[in-house]
N, C-alpha and C. Protein backbone atom coordinates (compact mmCIF):
# COMPACT_ATOMS: atom_id res chain seq x y z
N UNK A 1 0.84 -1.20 0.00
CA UNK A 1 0.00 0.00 0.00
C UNK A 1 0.88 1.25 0.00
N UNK A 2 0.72 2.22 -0.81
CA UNK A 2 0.80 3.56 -0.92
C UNK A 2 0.44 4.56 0.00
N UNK A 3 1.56 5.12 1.03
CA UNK A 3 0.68 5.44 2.39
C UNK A 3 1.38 7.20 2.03
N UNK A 4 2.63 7.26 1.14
CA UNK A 4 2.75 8.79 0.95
C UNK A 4 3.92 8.54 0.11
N UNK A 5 3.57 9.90 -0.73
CA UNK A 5 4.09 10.08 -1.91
C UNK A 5 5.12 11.05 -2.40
N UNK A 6 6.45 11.17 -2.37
CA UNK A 6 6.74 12.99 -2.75
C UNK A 6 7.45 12.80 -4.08
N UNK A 7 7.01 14.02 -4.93
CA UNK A 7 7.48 14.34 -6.17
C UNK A 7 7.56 15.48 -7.13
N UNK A 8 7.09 15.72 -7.98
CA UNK A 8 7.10 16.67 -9.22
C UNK A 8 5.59 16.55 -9.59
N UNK A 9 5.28 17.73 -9.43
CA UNK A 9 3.77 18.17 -9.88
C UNK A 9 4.02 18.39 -11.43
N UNK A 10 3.36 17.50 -12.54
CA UNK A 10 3.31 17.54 -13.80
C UNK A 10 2.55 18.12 -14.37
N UNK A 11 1.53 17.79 -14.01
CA UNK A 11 0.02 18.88 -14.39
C UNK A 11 -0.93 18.74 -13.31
N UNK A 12 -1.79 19.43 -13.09
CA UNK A 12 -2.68 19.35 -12.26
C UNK A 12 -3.82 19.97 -12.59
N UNK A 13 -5.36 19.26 -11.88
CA UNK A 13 -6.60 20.05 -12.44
C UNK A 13 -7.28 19.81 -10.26
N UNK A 14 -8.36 20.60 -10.62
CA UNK A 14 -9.52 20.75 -9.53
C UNK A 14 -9.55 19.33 -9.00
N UNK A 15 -9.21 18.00 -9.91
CA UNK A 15 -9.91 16.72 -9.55
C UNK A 15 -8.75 15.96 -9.11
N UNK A 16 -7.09 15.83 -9.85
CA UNK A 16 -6.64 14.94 -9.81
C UNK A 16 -5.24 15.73 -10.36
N UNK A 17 -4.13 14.90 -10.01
CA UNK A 17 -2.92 15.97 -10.39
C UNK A 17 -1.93 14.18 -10.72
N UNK A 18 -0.83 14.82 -11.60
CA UNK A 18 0.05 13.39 -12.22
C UNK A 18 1.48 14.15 -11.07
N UNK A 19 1.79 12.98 -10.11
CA UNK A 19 3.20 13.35 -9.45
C UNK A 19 4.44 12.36 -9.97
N UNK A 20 5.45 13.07 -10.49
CA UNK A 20 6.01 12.31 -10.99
C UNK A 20 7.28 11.94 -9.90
N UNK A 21 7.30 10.54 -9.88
CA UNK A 21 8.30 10.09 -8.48
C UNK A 21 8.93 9.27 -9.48
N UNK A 22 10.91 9.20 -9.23
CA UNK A 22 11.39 8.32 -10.19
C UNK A 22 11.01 8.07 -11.51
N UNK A 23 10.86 9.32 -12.14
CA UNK A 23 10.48 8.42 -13.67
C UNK A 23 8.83 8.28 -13.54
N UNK A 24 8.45 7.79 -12.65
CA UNK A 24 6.97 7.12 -12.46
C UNK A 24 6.11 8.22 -12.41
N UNK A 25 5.02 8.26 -13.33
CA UNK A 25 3.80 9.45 -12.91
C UNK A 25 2.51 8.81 -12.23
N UNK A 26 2.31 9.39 -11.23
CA UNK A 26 0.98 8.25 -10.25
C UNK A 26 -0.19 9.57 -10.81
N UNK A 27 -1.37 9.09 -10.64
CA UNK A 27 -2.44 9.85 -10.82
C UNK A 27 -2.88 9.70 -9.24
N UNK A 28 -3.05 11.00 -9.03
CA UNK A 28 -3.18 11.05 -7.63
C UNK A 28 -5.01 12.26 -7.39
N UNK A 29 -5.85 11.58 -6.76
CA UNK A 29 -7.38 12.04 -6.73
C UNK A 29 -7.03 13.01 -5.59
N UNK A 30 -7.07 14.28 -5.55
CA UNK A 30 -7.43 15.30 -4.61
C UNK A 30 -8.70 15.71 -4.01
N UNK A 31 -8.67 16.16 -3.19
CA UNK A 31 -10.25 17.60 -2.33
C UNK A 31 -9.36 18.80 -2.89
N UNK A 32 -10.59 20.09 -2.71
CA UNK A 32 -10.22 21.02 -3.27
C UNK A 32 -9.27 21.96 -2.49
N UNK A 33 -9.38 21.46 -1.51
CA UNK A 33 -8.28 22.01 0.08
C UNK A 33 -7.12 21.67 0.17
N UNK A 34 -6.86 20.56 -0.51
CA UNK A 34 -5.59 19.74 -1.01
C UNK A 34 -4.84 20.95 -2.50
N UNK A 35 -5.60 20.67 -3.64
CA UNK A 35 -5.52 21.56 -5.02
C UNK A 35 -4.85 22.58 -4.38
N UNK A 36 -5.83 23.30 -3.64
CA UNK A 36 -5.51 24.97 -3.67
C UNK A 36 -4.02 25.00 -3.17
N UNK A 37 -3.50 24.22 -1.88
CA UNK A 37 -2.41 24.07 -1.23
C UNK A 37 -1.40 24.02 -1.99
N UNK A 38 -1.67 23.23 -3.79
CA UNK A 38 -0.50 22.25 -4.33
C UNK A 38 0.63 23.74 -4.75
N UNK A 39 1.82 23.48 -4.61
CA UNK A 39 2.74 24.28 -5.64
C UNK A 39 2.54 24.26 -6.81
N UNK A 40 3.28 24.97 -7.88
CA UNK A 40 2.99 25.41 -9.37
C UNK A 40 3.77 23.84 -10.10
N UNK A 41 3.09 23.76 -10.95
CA UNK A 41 3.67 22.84 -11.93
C UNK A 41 5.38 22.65 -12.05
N UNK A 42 5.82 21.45 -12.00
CA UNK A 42 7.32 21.42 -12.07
C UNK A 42 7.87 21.69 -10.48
N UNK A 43 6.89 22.00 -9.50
CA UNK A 43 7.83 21.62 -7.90
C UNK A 43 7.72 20.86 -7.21
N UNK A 44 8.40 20.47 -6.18
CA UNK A 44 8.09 19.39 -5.06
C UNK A 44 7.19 19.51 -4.71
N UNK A 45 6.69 17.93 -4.09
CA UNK A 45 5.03 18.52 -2.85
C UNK A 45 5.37 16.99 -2.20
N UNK A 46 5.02 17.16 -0.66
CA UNK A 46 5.00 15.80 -0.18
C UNK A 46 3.31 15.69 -0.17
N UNK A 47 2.89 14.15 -0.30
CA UNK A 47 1.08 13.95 -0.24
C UNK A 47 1.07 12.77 0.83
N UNK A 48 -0.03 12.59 1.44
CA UNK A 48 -0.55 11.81 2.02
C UNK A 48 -1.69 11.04 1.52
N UNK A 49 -0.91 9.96 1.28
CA UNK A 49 -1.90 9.36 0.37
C UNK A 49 -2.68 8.06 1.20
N UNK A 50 -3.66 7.31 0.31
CA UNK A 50 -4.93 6.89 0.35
C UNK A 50 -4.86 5.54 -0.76
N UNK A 51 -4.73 4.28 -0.34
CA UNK A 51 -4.59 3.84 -1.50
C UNK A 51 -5.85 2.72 -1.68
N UNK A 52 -6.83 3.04 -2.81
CA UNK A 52 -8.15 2.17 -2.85
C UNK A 52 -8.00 1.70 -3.42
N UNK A 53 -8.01 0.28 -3.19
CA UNK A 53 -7.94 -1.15 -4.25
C UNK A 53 -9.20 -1.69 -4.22
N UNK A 54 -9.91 -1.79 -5.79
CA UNK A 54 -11.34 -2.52 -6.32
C UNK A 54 -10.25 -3.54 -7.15
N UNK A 55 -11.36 -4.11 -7.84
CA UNK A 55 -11.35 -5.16 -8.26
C UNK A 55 -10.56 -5.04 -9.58
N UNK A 56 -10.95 -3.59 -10.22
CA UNK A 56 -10.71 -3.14 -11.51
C UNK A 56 -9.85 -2.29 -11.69
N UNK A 57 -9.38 -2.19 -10.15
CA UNK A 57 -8.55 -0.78 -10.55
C UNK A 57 -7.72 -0.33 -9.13
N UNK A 58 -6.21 0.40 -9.01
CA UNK A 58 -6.15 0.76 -8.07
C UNK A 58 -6.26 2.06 -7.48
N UNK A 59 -6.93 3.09 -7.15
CA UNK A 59 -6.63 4.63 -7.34
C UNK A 59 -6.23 4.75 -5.84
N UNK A 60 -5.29 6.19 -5.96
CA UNK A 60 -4.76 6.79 -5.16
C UNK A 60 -5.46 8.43 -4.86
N UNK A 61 -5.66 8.54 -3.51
CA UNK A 61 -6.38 9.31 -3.45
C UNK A 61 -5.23 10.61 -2.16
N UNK A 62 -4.75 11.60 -2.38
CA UNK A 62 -3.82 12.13 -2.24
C UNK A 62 -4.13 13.39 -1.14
N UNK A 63 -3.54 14.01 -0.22
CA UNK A 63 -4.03 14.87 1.33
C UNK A 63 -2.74 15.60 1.53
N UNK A 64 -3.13 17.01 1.17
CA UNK A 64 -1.97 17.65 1.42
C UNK A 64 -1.57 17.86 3.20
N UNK A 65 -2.58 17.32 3.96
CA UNK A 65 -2.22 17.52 5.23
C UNK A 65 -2.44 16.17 5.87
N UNK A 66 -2.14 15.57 7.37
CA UNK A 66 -3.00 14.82 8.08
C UNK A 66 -4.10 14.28 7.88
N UNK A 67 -4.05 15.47 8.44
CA UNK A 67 -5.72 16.23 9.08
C UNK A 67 -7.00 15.64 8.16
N UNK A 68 -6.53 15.89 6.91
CA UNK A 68 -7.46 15.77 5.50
C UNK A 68 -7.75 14.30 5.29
N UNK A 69 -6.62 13.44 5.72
CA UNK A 69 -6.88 12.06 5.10
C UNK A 69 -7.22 11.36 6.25
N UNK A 70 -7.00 11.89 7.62
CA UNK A 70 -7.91 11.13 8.71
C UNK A 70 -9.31 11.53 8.64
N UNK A 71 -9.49 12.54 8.08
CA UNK A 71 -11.05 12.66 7.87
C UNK A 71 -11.50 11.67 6.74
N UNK A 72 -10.56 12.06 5.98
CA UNK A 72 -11.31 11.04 4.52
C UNK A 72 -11.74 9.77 5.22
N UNK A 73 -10.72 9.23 6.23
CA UNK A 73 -10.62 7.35 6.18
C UNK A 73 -12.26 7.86 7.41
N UNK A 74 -12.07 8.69 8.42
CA UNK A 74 -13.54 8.73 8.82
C UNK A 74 -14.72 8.26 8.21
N UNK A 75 -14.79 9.17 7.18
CA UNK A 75 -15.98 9.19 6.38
C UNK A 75 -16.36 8.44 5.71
N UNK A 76 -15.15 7.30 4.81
CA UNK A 76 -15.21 6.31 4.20
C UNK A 76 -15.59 4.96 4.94
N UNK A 77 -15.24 5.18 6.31
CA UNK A 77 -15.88 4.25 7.22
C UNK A 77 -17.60 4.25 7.56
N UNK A 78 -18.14 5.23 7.26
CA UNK A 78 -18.85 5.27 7.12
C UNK A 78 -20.58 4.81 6.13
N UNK A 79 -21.00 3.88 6.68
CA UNK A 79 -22.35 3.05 5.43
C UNK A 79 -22.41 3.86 4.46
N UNK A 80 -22.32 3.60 3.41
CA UNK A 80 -23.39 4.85 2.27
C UNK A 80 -21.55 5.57 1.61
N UNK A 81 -21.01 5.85 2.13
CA UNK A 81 -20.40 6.65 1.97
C UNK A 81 -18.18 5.93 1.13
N UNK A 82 -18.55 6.07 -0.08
CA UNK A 82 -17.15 5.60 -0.68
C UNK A 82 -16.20 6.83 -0.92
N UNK A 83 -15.16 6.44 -1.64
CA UNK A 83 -13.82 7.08 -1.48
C UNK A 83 -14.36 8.63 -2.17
N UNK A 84 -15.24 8.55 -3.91
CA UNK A 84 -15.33 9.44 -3.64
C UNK A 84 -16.14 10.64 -3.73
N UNK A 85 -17.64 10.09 -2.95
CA UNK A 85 -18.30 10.75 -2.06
C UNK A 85 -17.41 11.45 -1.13
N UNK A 86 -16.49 11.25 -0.30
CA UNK A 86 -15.88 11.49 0.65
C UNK A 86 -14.53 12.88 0.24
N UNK A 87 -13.92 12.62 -1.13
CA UNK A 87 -13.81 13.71 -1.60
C UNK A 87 -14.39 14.96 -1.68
N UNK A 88 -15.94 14.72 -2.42
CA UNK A 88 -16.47 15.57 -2.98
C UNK A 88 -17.17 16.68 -1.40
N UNK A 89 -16.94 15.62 -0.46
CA UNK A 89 -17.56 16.30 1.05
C UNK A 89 -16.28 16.89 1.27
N UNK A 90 -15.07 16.81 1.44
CA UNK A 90 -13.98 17.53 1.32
C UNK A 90 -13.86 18.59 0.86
N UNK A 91 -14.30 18.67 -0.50
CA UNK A 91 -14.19 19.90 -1.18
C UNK A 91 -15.50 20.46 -1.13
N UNK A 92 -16.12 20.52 -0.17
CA UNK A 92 -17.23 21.13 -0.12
C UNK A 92 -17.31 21.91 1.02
N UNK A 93 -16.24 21.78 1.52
CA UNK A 93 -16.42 22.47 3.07
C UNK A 93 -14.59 22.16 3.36
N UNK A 94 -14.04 23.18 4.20
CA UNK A 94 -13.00 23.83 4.64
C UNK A 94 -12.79 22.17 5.50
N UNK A 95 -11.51 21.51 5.88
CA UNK A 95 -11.42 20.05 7.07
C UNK A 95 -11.73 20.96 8.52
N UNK A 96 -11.16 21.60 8.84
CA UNK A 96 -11.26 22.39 9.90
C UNK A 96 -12.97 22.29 10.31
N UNK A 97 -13.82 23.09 9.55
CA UNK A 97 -15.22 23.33 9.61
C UNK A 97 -16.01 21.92 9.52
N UNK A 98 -15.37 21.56 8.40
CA UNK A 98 -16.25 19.78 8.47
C UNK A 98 -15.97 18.76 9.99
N UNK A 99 -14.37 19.54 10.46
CA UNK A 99 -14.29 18.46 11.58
C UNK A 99 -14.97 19.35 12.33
N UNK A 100 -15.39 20.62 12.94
CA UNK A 100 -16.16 20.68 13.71
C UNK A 100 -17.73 20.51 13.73
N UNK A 101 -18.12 20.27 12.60
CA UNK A 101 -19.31 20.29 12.33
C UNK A 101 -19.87 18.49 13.04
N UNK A 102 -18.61 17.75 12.45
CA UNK A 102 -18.98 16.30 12.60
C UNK A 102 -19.24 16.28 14.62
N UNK A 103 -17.93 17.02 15.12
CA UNK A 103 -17.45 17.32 16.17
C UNK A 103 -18.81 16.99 17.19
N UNK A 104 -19.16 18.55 16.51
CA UNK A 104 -20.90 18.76 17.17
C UNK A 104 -21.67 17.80 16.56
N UNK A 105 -21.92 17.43 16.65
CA UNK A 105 -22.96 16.38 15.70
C UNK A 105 -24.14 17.19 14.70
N UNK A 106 -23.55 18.22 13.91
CA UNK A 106 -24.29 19.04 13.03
C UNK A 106 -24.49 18.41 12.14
N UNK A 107 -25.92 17.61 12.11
CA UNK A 107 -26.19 17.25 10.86
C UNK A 107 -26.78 17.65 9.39
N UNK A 108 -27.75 19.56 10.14
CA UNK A 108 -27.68 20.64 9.31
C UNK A 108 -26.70 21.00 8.54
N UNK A 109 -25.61 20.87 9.57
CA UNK A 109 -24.19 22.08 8.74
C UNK A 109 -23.79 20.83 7.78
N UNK A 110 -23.67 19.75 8.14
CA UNK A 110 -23.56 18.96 7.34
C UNK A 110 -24.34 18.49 6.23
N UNK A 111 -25.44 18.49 6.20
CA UNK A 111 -26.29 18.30 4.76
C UNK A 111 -26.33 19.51 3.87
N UNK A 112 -25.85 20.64 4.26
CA UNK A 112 -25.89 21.76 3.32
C UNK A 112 -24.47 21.37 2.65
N UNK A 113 -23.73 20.55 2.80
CA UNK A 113 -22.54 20.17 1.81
C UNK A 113 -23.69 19.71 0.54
N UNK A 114 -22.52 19.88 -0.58
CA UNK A 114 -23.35 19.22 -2.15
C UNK A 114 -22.93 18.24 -1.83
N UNK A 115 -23.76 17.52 -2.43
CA UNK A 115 -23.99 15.97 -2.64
C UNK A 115 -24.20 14.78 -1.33
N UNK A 116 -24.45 15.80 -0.37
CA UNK A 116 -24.59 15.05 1.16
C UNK A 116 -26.16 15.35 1.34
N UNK A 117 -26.96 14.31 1.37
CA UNK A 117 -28.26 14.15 2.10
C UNK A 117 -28.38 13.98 3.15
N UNK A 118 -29.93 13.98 4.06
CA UNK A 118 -29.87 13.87 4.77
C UNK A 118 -29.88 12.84 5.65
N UNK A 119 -29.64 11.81 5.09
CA UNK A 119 -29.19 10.23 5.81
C UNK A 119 -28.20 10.02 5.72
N UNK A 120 -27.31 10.74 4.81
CA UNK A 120 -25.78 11.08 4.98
C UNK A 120 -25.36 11.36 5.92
N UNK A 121 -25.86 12.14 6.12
CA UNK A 121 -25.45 14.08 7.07
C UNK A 121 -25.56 13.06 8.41
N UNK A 122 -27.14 12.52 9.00
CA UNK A 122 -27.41 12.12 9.70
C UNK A 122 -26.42 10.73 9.95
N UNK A 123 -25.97 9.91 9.59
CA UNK A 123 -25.06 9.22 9.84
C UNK A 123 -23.70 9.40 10.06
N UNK A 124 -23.32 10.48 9.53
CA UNK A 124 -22.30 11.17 9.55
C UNK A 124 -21.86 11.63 11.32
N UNK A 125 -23.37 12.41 11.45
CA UNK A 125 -23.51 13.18 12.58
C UNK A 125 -23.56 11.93 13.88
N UNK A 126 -24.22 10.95 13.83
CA UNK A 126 -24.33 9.86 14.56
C UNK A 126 -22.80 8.98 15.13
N UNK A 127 -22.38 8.93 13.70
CA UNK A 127 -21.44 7.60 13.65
C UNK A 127 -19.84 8.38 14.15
N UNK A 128 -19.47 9.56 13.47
CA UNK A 128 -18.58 9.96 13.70
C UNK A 128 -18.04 11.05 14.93
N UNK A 129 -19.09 11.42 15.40
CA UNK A 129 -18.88 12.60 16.32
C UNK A 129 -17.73 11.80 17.53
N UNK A 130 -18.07 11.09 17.89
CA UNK A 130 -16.58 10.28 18.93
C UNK A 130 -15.34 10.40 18.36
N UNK A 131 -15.33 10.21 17.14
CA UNK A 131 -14.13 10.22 16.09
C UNK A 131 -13.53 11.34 16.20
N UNK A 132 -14.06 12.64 15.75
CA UNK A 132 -13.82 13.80 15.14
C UNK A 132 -13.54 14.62 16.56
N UNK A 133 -14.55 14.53 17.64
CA UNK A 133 -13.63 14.81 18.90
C UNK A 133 -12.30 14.48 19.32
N UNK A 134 -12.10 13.31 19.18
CA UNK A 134 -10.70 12.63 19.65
C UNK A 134 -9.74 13.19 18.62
N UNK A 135 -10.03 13.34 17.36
CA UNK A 135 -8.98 13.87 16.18
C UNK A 135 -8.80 16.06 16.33
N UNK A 136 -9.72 16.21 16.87
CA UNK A 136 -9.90 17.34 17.50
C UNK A 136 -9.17 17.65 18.74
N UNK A 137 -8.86 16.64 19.27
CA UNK A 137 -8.10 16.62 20.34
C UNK A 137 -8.39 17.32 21.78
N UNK A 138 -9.77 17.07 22.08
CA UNK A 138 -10.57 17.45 23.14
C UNK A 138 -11.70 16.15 23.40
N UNK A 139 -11.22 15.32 23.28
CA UNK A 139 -12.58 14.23 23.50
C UNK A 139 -13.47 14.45 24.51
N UNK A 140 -14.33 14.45 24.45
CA UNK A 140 -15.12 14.99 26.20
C UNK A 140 -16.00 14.05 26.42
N UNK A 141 -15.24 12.84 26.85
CA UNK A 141 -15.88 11.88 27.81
C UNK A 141 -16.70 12.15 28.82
N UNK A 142 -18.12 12.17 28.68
CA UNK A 142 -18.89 12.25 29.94
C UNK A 142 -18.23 11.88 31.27
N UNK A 143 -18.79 12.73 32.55
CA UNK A 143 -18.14 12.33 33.46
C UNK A 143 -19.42 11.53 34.15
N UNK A 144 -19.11 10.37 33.80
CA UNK A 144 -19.82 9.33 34.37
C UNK A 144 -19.17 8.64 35.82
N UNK A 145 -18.07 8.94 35.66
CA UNK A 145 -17.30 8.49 36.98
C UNK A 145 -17.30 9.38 38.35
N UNK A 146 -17.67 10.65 37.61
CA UNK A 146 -17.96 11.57 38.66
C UNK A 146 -19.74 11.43 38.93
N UNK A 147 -20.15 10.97 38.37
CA UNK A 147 -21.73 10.50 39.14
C UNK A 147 -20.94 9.94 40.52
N UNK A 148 -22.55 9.95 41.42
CA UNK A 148 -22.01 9.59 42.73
C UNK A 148 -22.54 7.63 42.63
N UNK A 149 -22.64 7.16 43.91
CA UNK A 149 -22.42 5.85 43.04
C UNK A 149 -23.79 5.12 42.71
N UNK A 150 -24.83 5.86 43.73
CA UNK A 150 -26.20 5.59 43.28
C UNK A 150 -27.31 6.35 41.46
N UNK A 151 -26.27 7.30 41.55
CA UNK A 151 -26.50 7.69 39.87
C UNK A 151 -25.77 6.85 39.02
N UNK A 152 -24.34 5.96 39.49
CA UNK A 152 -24.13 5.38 38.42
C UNK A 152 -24.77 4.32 38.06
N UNK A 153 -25.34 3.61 39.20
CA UNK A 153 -26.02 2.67 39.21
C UNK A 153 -27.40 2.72 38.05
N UNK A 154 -27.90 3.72 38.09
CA UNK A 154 -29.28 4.06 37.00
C UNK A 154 -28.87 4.26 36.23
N UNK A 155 -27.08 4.92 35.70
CA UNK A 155 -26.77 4.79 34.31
C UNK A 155 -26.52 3.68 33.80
N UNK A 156 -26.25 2.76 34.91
CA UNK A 156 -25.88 1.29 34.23
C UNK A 156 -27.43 0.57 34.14
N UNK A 157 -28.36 0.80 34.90
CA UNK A 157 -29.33 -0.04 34.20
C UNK A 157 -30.25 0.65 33.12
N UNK A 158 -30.07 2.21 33.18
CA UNK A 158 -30.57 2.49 31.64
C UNK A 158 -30.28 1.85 30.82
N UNK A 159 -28.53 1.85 30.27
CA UNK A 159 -27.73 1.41 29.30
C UNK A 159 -28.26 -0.11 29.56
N UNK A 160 -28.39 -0.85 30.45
CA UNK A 160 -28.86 -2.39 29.95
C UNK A 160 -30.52 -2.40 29.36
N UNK A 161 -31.51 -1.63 30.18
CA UNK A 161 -32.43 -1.70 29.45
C UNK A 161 -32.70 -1.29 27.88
N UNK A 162 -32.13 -0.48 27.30
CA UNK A 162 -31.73 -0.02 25.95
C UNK A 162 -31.22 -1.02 25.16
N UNK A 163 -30.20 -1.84 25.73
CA UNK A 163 -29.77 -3.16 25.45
C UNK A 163 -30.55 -4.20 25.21
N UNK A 164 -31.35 -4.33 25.84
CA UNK A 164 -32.75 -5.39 26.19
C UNK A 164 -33.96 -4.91 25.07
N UNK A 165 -33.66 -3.85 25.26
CA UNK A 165 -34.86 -3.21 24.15
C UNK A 165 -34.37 -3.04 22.44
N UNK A 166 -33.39 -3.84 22.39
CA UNK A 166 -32.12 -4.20 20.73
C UNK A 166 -31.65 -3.10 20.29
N UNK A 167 -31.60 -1.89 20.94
CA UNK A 167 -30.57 -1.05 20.54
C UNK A 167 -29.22 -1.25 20.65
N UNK A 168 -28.12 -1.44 19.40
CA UNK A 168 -27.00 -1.50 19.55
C UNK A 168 -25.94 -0.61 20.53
N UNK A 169 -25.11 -1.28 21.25
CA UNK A 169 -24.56 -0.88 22.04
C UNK A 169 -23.69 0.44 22.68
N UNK A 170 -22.61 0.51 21.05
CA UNK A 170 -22.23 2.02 20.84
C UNK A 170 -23.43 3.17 21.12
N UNK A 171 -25.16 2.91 20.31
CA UNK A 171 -25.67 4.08 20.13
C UNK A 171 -26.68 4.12 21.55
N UNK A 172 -26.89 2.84 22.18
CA UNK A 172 -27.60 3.08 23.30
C UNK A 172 -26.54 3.98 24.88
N UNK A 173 -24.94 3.73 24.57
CA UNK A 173 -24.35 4.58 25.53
C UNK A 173 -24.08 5.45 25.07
N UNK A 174 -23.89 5.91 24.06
CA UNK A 174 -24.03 7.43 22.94
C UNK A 174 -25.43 8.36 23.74
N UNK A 175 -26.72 7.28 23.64
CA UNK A 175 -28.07 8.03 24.02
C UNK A 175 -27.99 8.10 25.40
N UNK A 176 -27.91 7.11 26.57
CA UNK A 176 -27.76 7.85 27.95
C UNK A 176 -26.63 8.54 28.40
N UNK A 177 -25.64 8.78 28.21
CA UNK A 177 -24.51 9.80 28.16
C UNK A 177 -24.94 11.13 27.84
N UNK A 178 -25.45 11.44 26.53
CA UNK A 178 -26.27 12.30 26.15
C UNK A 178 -27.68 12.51 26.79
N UNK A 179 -28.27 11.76 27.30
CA UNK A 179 -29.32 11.90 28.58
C UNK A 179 -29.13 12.73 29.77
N UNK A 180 -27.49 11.58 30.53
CA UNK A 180 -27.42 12.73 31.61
C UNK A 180 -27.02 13.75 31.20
N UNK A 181 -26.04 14.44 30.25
CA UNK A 181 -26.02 16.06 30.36
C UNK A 181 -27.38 16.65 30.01
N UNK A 182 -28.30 16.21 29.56
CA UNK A 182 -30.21 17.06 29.03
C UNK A 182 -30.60 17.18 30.29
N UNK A 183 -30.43 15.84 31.17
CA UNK A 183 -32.04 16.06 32.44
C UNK A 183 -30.99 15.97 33.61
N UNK A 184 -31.85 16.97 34.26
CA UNK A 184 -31.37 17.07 35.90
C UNK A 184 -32.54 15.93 36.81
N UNK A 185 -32.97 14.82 36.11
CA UNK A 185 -33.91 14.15 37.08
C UNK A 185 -33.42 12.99 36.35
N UNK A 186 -31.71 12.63 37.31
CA UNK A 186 -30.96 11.27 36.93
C UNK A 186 -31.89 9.83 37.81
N UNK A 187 -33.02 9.72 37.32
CA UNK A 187 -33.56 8.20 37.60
C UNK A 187 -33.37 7.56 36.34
N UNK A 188 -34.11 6.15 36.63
CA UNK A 188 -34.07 5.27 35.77
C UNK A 188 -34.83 5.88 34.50
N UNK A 189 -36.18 5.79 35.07
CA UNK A 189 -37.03 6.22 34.06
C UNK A 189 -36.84 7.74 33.47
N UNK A 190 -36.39 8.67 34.18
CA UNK A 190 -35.79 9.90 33.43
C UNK A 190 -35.06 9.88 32.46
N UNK A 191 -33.76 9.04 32.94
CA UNK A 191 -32.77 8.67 32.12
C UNK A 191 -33.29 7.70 30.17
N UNK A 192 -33.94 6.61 30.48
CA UNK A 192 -34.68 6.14 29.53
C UNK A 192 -35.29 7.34 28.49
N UNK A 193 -36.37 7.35 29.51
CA UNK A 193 -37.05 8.50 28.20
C UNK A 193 -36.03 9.37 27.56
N UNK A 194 -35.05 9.95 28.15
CA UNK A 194 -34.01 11.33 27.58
C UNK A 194 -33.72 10.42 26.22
N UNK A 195 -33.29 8.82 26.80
CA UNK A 195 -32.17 8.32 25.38
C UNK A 195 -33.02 8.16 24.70
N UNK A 196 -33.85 7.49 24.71
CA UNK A 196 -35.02 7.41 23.55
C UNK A 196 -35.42 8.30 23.11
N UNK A 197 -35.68 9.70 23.67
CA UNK A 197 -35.73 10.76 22.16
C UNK A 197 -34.70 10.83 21.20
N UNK A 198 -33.29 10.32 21.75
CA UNK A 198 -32.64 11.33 20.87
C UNK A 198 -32.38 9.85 19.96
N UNK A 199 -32.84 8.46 20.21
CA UNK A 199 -33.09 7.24 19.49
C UNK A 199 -33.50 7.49 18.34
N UNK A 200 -34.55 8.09 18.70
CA UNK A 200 -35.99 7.72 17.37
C UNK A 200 -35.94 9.02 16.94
């Protein structure tokens, strides 16, 4: 695998630029945050690359920063969402703004990207917000440990009843986590109802 690339910018467009390493010209798929970054034709550039192997083909998909291609592999982890969908959400929004958007779980700020709907947006907003905190470098782990020990106790049998009731695991402690910071009336049944709105 192709994990980074440095060379000679040969030509380049909005979509895709030829780097020539050794003799070798790779076609390398950009975001438009990447493009704007690149130097002029004929200079160095180091890339961070992306390397997608199908069946038919291998493409390389190229990140002038980090930052850019830990988001990409985010997003590509994501149902619904391939290499490059995940571009085109790139170049649709600044990484900075997209990671805070995911951050917050903005699934507004996020569907006003082109070509992102709203079961996009909404999965996006769901699946990744743990992600995009930690890559943000502020994760903000509920303080569940700072409950006293009879509140933790009702967080642990929310989270099993949610369990019992076939909500998958990640999104049922996603929903009472997000419970206790909404309601100041940490019971069982308080707690329940909070996760189940933000469930359904």
């Amino acid at each position: 695998m192709i994990a980074h690339l440095t060379g000679i910018v040969l030509r380049k467009s909005t979509q895709s630029l030829i780097l020539e390493n050794n003799g070798i010209g790779y076609e390398v798929i950009v975001p438009f945050s990447t493009f704007y970054a690149l130097p002029k034709e004929d200079e160095r550039v180091n890339l961070h690359i992306h390397t997608h192997v199908r069946e038919d083909a291998i493409i390389l998909f190229g990140f002038y920063t980090p930052l850019e291609k830990d988001i990409f592999l985010m997003l590509i982890s994501v149902s619904g969402i391939g290499p490059k969908l995940a571009i085109n959400i790139l170049s649709g929004i600044g990484p900075d703004e997209l990671l805070e958007a995911m951050a917050q779980g903005d699934a507004l700020r996020l569907q006003a990207i082109p070509g992102v709907g709203k079961k996009i947006a909404e999965r996006i907003a769901l699946e990744l917000k743990e992600k995009a905190l930690k890559a943000r470098g502020d994760s903000k782990e509920l303080p569940i440990g700072a409950l006293g020990d009879k509140d933790e106790g009702v967080y642990e049998d929310a989270l099993s009843a949610l369990l019992n009731l076939g909500y998958p695991a990640k999104s049922a402690k996603r929903a009472v986590e997000k419970a206790i910071t909404l309601t100041k009336d940490i019971t069982l049944e308080g707690l329940i109802k909070e996760a189940l709105r933000s469930l359904t």
